[in-house]
C-alpha atoms as a PDB file:
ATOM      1  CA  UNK A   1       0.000   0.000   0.000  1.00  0.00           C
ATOM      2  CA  UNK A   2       1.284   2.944  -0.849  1.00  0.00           C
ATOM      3  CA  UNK A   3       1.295   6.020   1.890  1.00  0.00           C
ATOM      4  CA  UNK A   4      -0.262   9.348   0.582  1.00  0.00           C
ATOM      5  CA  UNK A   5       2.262  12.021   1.310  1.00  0.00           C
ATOM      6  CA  UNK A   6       2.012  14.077   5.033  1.00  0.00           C
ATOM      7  CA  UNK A   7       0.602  17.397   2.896  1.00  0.00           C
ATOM      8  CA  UNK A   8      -2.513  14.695   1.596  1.00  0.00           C
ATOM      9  CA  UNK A   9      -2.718  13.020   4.720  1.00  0.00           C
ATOM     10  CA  UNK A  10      -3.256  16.509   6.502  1.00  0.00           C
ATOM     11  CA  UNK A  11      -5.535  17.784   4.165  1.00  0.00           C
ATOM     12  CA  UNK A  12      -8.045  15.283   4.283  1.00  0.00           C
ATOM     13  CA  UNK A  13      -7.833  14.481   8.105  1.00  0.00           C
ATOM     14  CA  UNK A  14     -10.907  15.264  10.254  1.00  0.00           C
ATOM     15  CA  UNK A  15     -10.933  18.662  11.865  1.00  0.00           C
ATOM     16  CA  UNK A  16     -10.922  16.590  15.541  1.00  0.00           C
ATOM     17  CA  UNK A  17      -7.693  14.482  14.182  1.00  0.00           C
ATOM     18  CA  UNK A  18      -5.517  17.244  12.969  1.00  0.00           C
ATOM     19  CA  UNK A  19      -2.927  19.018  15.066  1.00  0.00           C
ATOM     20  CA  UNK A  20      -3.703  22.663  16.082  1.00  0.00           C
ATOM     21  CA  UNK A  21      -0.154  23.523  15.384  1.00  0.00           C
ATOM     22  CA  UNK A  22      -0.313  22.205  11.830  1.00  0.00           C
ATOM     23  CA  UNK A  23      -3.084  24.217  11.434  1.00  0.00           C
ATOM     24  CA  UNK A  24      -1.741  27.341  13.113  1.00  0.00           C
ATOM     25  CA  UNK A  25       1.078  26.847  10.267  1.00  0.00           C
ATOM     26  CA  UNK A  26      -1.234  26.898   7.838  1.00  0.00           C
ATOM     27  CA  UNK A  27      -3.062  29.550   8.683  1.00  0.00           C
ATOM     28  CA  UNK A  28      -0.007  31.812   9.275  1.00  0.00           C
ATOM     29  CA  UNK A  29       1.372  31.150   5.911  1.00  0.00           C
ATOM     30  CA  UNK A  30      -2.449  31.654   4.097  1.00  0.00           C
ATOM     31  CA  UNK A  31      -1.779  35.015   5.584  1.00  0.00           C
ATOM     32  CA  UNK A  32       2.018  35.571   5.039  1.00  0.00           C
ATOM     33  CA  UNK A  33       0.379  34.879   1.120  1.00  0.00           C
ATOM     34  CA  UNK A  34      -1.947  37.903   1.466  1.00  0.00           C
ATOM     35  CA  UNK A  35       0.362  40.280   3.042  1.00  0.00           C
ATOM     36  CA  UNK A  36       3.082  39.458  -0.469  1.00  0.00           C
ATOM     37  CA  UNK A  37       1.697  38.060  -2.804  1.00  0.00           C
ATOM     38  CA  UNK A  38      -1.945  39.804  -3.029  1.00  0.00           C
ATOM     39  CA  UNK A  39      -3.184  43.165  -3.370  1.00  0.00           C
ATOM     40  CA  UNK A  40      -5.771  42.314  -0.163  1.00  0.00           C
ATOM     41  CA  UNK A  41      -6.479  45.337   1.636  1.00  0.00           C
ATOM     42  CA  UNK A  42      -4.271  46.302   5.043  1.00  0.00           C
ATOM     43  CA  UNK A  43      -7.453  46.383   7.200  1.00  0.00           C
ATOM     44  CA  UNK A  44      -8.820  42.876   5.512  1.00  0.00           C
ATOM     45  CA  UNK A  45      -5.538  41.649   6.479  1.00  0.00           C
ATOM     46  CA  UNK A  46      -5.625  42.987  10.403  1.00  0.00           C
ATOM     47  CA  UNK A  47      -8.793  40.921  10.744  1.00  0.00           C
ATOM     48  CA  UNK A  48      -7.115  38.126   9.488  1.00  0.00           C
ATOM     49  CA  UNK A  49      -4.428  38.270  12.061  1.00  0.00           C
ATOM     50  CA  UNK A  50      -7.192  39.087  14.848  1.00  0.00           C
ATOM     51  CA  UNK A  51      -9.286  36.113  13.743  1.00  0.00           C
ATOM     52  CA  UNK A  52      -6.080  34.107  13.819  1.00  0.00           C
ATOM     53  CA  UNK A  53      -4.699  35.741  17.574  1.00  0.00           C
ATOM     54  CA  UNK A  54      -8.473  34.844  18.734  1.00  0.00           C
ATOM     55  CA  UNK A  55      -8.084  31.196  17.253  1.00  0.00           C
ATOM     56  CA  UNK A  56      -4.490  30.936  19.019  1.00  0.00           C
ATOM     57  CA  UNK A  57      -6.287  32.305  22.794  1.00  0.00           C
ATOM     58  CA  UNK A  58      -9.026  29.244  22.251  1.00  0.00           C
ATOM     59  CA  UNK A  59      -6.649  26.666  21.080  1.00  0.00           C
ATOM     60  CA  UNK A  60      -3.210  27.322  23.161  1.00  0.00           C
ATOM     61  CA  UNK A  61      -4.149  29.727  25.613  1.00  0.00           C
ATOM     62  CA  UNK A  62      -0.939  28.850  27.517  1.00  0.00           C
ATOM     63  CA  UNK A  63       1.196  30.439  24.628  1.00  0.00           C
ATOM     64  CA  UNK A  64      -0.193  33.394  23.897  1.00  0.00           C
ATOM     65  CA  UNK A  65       2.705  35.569  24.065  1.00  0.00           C
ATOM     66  CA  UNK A  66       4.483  33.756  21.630  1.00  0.00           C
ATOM     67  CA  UNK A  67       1.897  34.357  18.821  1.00  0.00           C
ATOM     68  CA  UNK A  68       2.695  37.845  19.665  1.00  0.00           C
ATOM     69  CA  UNK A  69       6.284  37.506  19.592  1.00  0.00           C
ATOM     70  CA  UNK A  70       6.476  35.130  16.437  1.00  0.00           C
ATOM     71  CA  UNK A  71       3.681  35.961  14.270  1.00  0.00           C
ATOM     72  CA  UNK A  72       2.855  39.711  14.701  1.00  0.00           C
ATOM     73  CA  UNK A  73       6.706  40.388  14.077  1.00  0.00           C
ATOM     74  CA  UNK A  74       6.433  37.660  10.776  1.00  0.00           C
ATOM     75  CA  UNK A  75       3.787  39.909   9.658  1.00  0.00           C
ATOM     76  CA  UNK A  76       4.789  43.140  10.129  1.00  0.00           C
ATOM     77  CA  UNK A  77       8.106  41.978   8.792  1.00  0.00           C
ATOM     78  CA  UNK A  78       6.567  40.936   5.708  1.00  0.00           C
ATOM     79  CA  UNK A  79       4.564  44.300   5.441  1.00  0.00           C
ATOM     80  CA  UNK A  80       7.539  46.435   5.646  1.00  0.00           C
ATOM     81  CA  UNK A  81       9.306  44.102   3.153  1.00  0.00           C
ATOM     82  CA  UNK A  82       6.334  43.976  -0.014  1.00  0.00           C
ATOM     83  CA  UNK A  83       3.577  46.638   1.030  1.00  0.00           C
ATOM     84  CA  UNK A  84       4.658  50.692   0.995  1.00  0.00           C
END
């Protein structure tokens, strides 16, 4: 039998059997995509990064600092990099 590769395997996984951290990932780099490689408007993307910071407090309330820390940085990183 041939294994379907980890990408295919995470993609079709049941919300309940997936890893929140896989899906933190993904939803991180969905919106590192908008901030360079879109023309999605600023204020669009700040609700994507509150939806995300609100998804973070529900599903690793322990760590919240380090979405801070990590993310908001990645972001505004980005920003200054590819937006004026």
């Amino acid at each position: 039998m041939v294994r379907p590769s980890r990408t295919l395997d995470l993609l079709f996984r049941k919300p309940a059997e997936r890893d929140p951290a896989d899906d933190l990932k993904r939803q991180a780099d969905r919106i590192c995509f908008l901030i360079v490689a879109s023309d999605y408007p600023d204020v669009d993307i700040d609700i994507e990064i509150g939806n995300l910071r609100k998804w973070c407090g529900k599903h690793f309330p322990e760590r919240r600092d380090l979405f801070e820390i990590i993310y908001v940085n990645r972001f505004q990183r980005l920003r200054d990099q590819f937006r004026s």
